[in-house]
C-alpha atoms as a PDB file:
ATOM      1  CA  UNK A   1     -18.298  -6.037 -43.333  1.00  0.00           C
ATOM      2  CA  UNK A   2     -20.031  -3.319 -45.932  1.00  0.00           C
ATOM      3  CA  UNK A   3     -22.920  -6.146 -46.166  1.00  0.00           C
ATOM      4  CA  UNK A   4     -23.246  -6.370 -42.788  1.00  0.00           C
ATOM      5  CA  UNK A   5     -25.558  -3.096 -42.032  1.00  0.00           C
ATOM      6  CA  UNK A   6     -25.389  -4.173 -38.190  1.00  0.00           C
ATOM      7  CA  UNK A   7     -21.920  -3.419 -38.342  1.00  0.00           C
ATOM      8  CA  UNK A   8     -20.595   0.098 -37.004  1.00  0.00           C
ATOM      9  CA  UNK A   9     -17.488   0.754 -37.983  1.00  0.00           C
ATOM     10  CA  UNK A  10     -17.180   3.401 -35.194  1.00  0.00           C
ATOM     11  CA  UNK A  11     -17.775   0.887 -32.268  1.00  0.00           C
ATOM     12  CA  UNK A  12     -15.679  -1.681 -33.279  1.00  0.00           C
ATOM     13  CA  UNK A  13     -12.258  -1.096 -30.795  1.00  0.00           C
ATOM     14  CA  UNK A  14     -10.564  -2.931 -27.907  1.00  0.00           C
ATOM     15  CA  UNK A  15     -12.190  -2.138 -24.540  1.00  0.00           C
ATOM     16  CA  UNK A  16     -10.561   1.315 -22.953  1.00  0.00           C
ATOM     17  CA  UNK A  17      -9.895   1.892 -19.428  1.00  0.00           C
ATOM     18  CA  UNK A  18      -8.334   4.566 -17.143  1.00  0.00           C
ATOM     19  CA  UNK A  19      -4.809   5.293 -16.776  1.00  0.00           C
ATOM     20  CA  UNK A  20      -2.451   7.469 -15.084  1.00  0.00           C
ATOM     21  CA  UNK A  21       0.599   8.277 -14.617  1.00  0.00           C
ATOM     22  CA  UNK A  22       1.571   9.507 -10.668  1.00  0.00           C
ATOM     23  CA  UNK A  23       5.301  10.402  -9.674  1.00  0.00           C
ATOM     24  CA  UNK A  24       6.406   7.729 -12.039  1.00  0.00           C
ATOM     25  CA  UNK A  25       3.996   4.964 -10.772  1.00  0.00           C
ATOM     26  CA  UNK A  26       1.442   4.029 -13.495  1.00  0.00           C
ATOM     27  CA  UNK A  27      -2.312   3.310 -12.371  1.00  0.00           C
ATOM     28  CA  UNK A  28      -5.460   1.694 -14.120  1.00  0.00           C
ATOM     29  CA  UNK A  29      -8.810   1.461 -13.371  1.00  0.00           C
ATOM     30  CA  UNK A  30     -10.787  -0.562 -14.945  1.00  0.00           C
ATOM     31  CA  UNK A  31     -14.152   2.418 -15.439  1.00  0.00           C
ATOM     32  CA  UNK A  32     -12.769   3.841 -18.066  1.00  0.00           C
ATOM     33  CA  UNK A  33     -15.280   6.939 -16.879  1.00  0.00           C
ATOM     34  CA  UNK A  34     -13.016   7.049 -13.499  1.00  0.00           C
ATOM     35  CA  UNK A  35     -12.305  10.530 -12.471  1.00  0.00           C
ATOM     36  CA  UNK A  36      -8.341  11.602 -12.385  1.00  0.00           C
ATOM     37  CA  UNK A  37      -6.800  10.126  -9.111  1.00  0.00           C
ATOM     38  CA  UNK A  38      -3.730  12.882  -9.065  1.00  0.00           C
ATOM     39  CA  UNK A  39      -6.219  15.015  -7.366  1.00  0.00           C
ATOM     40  CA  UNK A  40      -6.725  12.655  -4.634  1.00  0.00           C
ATOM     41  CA  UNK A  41      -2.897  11.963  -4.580  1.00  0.00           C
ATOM     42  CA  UNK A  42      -1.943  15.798  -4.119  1.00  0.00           C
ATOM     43  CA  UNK A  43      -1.173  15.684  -0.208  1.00  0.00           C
ATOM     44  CA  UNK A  44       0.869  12.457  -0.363  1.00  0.00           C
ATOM     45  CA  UNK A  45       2.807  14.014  -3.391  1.00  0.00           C
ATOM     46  CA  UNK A  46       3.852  16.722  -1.168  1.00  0.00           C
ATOM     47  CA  UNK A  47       4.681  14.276   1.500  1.00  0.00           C
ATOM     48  CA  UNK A  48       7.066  12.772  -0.699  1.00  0.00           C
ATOM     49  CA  UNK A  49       8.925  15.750  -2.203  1.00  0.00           C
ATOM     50  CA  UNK A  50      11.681  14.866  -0.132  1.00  0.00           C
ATOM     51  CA  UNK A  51      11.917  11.174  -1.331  1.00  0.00           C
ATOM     52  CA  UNK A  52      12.245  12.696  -4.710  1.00  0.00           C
ATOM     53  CA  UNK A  53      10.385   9.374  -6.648  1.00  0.00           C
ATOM     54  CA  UNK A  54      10.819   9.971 -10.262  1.00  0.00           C
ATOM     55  CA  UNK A  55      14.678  10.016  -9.583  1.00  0.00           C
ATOM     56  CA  UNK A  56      14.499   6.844  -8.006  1.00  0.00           C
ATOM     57  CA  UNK A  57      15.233   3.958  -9.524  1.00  0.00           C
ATOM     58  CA  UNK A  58      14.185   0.262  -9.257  1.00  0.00           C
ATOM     59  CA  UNK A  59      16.904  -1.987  -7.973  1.00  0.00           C
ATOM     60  CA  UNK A  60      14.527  -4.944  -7.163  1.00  0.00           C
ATOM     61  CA  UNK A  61      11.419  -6.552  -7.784  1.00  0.00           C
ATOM     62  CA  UNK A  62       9.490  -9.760  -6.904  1.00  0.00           C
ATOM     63  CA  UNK A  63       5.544 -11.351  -7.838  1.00  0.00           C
ATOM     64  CA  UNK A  64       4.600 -14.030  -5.631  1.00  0.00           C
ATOM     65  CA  UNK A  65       1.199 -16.261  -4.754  1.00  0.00           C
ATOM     66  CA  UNK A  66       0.170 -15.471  -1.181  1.00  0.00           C
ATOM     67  CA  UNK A  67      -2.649 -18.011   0.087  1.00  0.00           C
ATOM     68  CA  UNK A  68      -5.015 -15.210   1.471  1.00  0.00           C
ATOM     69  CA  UNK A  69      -7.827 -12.923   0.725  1.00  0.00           C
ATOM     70  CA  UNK A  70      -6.259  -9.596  -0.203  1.00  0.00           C
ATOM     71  CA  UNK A  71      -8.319  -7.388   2.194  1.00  0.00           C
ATOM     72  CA  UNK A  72      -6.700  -9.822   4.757  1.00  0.00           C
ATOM     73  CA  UNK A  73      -2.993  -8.599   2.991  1.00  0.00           C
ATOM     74  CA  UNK A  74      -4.219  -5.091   2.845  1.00  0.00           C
ATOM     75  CA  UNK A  75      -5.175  -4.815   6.968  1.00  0.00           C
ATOM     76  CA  UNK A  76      -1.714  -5.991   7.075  1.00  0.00           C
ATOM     77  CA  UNK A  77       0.385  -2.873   5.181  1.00  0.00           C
ATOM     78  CA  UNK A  78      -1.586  -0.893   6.879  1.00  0.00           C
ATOM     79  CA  UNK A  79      -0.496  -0.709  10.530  1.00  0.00           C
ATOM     80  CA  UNK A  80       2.333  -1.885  12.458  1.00  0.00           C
ATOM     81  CA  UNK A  81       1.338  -3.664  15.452  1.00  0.00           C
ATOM     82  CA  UNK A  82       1.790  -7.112  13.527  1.00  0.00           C
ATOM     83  CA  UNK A  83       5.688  -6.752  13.771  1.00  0.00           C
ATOM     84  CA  UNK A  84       5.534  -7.774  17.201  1.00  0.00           C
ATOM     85  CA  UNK A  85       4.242 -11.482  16.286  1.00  0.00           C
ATOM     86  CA  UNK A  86       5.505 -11.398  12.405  1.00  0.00           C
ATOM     87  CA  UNK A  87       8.769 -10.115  12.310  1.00  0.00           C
ATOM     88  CA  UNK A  88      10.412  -9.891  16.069  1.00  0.00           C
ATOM     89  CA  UNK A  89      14.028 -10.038  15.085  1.00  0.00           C
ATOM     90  CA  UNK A  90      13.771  -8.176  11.392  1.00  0.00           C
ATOM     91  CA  UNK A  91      11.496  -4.809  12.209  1.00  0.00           C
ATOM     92  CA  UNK A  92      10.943  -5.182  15.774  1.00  0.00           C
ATOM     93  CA  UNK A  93      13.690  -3.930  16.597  1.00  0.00           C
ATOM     94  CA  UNK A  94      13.729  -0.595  14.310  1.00  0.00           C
ATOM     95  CA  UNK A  95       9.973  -0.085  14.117  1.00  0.00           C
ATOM     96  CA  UNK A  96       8.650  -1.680  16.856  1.00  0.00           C
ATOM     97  CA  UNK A  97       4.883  -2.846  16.821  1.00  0.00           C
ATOM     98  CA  UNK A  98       3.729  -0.924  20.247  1.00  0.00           C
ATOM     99  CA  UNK A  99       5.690   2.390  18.455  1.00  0.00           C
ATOM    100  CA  UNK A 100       2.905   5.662  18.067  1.00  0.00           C
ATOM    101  CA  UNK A 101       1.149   5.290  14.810  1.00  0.00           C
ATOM    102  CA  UNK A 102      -0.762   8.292  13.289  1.00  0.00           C
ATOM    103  CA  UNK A 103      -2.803   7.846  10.348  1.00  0.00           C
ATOM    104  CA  UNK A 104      -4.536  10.403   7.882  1.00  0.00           C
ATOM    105  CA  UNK A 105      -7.434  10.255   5.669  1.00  0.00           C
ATOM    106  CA  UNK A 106      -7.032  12.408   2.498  1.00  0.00           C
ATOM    107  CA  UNK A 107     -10.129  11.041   0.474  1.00  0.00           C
ATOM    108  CA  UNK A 108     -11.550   7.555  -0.088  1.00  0.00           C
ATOM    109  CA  UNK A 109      -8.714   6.710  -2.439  1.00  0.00           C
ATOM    110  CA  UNK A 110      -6.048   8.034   0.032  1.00  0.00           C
ATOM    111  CA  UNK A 111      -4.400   7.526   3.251  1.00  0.00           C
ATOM    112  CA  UNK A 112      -1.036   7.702   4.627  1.00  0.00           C
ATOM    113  CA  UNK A 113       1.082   6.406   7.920  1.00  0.00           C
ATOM    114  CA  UNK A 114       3.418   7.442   9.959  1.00  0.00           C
ATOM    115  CA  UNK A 115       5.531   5.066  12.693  1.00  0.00           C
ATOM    116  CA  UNK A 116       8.077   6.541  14.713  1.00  0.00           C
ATOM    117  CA  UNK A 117      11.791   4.621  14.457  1.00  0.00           C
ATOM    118  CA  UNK A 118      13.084   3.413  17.808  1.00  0.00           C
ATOM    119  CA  UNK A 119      16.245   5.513  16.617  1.00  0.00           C
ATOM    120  CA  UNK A 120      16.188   8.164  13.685  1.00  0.00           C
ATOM    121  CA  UNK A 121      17.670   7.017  10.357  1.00  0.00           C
ATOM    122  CA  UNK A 122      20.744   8.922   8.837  1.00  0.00           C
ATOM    123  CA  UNK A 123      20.133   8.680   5.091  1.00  0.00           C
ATOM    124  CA  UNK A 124      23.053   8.964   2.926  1.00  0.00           C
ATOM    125  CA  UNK A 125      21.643  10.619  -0.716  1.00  0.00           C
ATOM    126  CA  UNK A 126      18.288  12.186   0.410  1.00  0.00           C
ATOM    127  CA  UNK A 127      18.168  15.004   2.239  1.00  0.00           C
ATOM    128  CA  UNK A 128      15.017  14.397   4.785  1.00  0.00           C
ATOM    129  CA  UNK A 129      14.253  16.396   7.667  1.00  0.00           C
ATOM    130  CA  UNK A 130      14.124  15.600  11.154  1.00  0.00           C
ATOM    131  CA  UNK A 131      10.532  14.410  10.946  1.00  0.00           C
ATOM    132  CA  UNK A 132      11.278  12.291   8.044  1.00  0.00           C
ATOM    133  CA  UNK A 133      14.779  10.950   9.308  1.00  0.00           C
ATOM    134  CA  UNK A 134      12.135  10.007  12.633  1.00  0.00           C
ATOM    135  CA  UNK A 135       9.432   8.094  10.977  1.00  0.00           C
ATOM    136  CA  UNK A 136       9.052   5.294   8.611  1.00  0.00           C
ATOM    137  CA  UNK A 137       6.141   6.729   6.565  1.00  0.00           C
ATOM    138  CA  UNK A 138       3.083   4.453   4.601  1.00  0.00           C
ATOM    139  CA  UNK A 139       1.227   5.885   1.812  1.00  0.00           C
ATOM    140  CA  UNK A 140      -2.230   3.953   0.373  1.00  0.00           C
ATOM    141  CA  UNK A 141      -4.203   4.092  -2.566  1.00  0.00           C
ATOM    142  CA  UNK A 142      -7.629   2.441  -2.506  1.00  0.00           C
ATOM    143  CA  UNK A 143      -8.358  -0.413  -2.808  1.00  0.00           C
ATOM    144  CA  UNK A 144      -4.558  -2.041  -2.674  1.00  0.00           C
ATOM    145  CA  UNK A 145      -1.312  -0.140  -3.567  1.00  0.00           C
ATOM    146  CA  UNK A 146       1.013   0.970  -1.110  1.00  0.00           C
ATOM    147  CA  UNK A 147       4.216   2.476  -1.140  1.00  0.00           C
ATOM    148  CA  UNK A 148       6.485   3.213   2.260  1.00  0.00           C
ATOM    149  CA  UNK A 149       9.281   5.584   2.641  1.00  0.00           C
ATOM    150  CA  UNK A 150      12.235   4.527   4.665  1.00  0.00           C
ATOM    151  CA  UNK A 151      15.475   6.587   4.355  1.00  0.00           C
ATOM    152  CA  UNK A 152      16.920   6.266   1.252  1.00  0.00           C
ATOM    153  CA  UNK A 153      14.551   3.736   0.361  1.00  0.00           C
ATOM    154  CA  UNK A 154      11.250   3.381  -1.075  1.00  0.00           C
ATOM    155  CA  UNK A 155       9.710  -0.103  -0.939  1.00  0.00           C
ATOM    156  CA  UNK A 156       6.149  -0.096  -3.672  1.00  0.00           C
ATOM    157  CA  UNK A 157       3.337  -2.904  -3.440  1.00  0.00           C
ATOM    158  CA  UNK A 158       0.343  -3.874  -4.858  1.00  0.00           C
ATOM    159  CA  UNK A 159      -2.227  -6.567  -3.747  1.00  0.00           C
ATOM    160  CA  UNK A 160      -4.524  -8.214  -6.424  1.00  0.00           C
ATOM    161  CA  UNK A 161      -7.130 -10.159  -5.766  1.00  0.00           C
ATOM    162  CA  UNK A 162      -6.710 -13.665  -8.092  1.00  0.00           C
ATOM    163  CA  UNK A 163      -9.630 -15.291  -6.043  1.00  0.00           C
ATOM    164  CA  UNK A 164     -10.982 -15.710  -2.311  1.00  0.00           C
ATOM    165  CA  UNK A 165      -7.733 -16.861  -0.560  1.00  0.00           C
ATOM    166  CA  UNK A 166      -5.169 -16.227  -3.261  1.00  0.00           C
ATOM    167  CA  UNK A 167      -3.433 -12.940  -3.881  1.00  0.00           C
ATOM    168  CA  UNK A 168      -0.923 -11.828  -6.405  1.00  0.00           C
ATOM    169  CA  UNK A 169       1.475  -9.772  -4.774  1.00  0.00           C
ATOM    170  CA  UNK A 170       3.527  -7.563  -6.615  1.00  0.00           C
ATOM    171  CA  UNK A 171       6.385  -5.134  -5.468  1.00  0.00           C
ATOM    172  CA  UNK A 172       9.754  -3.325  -5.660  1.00  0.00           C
ATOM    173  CA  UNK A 173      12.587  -1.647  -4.029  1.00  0.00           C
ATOM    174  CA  UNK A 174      13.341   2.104  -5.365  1.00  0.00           C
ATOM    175  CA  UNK A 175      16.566   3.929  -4.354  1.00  0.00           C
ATOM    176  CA  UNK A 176      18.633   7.333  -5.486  1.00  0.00           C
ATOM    177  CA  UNK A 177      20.472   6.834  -8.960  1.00  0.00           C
ATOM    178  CA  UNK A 178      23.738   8.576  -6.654  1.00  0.00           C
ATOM    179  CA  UNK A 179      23.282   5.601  -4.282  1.00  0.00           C
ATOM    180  CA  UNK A 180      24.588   2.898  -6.576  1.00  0.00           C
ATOM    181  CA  UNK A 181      27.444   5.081  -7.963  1.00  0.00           C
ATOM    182  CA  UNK A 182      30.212   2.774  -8.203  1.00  0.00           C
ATOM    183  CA  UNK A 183      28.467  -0.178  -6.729  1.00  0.00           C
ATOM    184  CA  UNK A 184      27.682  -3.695  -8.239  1.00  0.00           C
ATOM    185  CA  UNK A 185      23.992  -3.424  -9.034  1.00  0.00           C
ATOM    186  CA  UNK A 186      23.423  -6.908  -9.276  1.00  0.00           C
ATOM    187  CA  UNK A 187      25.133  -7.275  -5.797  1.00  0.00           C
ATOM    188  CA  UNK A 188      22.148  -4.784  -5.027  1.00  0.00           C
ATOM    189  CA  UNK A 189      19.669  -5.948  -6.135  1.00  0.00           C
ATOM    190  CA  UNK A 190      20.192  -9.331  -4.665  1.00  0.00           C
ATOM    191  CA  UNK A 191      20.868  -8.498  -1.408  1.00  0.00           C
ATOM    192  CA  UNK A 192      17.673  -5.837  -1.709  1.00  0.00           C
ATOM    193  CA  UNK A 193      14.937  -8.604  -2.767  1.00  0.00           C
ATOM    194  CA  UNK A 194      16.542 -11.530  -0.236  1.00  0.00           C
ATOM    195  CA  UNK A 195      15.682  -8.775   2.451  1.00  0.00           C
ATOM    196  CA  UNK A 196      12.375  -8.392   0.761  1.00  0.00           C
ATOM    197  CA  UNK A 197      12.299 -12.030   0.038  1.00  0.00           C
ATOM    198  CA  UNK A 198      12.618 -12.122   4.242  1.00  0.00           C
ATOM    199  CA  UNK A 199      10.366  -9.733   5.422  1.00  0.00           C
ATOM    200  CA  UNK A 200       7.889 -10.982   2.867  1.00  0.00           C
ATOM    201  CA  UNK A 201       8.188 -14.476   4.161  1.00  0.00           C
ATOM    202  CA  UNK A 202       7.380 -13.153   7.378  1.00  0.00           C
ATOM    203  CA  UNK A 203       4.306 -11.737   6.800  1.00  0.00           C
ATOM    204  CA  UNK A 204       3.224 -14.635   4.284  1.00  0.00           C
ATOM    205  CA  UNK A 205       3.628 -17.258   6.950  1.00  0.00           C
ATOM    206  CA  UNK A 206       1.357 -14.999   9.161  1.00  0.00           C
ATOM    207  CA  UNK A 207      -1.259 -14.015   6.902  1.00  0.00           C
ATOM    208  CA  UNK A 208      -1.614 -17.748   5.521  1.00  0.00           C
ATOM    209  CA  UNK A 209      -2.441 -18.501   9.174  1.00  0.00           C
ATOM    210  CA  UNK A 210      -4.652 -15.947   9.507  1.00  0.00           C
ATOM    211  CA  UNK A 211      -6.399 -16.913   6.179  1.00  0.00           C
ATOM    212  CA  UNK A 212      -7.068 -20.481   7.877  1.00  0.00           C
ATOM    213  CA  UNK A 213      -8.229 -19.217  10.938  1.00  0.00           C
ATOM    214  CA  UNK A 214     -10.567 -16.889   9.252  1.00  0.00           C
ATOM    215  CA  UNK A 215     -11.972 -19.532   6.961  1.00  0.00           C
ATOM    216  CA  UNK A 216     -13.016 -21.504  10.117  1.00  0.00           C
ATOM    217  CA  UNK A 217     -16.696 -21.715  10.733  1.00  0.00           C
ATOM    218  CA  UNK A 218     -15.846 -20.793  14.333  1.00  0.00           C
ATOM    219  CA  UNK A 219     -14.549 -17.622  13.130  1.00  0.00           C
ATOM    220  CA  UNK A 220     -15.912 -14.331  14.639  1.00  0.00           C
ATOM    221  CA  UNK A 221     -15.279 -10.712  15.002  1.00  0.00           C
ATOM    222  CA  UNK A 222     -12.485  -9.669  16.896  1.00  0.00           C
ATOM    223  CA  UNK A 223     -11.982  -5.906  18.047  1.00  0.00           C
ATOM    224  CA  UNK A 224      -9.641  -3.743  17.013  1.00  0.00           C
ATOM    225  CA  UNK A 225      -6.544  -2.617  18.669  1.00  0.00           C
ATOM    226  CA  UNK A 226      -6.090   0.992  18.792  1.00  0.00           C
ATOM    227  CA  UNK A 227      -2.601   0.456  17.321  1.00  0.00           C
ATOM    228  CA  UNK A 228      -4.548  -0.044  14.326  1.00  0.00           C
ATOM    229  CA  UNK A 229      -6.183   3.032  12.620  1.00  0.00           C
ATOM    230  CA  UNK A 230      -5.443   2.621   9.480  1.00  0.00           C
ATOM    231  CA  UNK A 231      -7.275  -0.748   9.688  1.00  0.00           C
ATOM    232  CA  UNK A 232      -9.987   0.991  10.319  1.00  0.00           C
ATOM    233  CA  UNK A 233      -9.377   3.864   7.319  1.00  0.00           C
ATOM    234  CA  UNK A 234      -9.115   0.976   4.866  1.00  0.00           C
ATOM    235  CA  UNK A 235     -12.648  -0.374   6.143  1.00  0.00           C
ATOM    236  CA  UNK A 236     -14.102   2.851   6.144  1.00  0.00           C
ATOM    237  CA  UNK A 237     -13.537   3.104   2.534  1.00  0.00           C
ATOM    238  CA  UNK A 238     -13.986  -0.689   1.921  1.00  0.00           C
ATOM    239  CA  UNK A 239     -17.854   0.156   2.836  1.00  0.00           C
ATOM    240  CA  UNK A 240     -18.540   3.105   0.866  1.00  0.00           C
ATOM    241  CA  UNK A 241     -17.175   1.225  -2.221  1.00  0.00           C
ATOM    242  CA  UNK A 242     -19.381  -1.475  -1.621  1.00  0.00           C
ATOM    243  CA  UNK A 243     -22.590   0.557  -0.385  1.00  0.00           C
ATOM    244  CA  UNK A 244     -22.010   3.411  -2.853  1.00  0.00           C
ATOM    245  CA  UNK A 245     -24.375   4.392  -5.626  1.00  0.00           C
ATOM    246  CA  UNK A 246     -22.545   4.809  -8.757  1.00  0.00           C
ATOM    247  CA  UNK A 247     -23.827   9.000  -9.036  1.00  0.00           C
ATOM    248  CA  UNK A 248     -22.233   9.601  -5.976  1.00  0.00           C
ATOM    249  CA  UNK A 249     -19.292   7.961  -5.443  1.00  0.00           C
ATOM    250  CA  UNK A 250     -16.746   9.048  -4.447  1.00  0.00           C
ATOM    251  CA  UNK A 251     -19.579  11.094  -2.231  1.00  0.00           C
ATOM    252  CA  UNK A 252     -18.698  13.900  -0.358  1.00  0.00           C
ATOM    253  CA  UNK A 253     -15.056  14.007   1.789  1.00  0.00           C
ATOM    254  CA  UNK A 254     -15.045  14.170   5.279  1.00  0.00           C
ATOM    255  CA  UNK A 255     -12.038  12.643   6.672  1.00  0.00           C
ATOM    256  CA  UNK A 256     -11.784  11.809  10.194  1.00  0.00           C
ATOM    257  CA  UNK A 257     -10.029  13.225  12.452  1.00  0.00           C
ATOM    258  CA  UNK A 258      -5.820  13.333  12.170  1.00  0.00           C
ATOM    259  CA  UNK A 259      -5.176  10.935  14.747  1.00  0.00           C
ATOM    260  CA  UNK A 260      -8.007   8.202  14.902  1.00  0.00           C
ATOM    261  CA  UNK A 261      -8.249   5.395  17.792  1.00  0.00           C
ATOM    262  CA  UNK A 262     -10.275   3.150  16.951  1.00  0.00           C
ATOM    263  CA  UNK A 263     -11.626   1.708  20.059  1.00  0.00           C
ATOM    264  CA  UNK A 264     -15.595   0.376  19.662  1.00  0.00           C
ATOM    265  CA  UNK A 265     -15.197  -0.835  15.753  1.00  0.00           C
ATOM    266  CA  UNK A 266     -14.808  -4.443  14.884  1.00  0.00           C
ATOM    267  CA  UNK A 267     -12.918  -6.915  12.433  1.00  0.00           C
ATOM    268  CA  UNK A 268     -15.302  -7.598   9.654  1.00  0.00           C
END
């Protein structure tokens, strides 16, 4: 390559890209320019101190084809009114869909969720409070990771986009090391992903409906519920992502409100 005087040694590398390590989770964005996400994560990180992640450990994990668009999979993690119609006999009955769901907006890479049990859990390693022990808690990082807190359980996914009605979705079940002591982990870990494998099922017979009915030309708006805020979060940051400049994103932060009901906005 000396003979070559186009050549510059200096620029010749494989492309970079941003990456991060977060409470043992590992995140990449593709601008390799992106500014640190931690920053943006610092609330939720607190929310989870209890839940003590980077002592979990992963008992189970599953990657499967769902036939949807992924913001169609993303409206779903993020509120709970669907368990009425998707899962009636698995969640319904510990997290039902009409339960009080509060939602907060940390930045545009941030939100959480909280949905009140029908009966506080009892967790055997963790020590939660009585907020905690109350509330199955959802935590959301732009545009499509998700992790939710449930006792001793943590339950991670992430939704990517592998073309207009296809998404790779990706997951795992986390739990205290003390939890398995003296158990069979591969006992555990298939009895944790046929749960998964379940509730999953569930919401990928739904949201494959929902993907056909979407794709009609008949399709229009539909209003939302205000069981859904966080629906409404996601979109809020769905449009400054796509109507951003590039100097000012992520633009100033002005969550809304604690509590938001969303009663005028629409489904896109």
């Amino acid at each position: 390559m000396k003979r070559n005087p186009a050549f510059d040694p200096s620029t010749c590398r494989l492309p970079a890209f941003a990456v991060e390590e977060w409470q043992g989770f590992v995140f990449v964005n593709l601008d390799a320019s992106a500014e640190p996400l931690e920053p943006h994560l610092r609330r939720i990180g607190e929310d989870l101190v209890n839940y003590r992640l980077p002592e979990l450990t992963q008992v189970a994990g599953w990657t499967e084809e769902w036939h949807c668009n992924w913001k169609i999979a993303v409206e779903n993690a993020h509120e709970n009114y669907h368990v009425m119609g998707f899962h009636p006999e698995t969640l319904q009955p510990t997290t039902p869909g009409g339960a009080r769901t509060t939602v907060r907006a940390d930045s545009p890479w941030a939100d959480s969720m909280r949905v009140r049990y029908a009966e506080p859990l009892e967790p055997v390693v963790l020590d939660l409070t009585e907020e905690e022990r109350a509330h199955l808690y959802g935590f959301f990082v732009f545009p499509s990771g998700s992790l939710a807190a449930s006792g001793d359980m943590v339950i991670w996914l992430s939704l990517l986009p592998t073309s207009i009605d296809r998404t790779l979705v990706r997951g795992g079940v986390l739990m205290p090391s003390a939890l398995l002591d003296g158990q069979d982990r591969e006992a555990v870990r298939k009895e944790a992903e046929a749960y998964a494998a379940r509730i999953n099922g569930e919401d990928r017979h739904g949201l494959e409906a929902v993907q056909r009915g979407a794709a009609s030309r008949f399709a229009e708006r539909g209003h939302l519920s205000p069981k859904e805020p966080g629906v409404l979060l996601f979109y809020r940051s769905l449009a400054r992502a796509l109507l951003r400049d590039d100097s000012d994103w992520p633009g100033e932060l002005c969550p809304p409100p604690e509590s938001v009901a969303p009663s005028l906005p629409t489904r896109p």
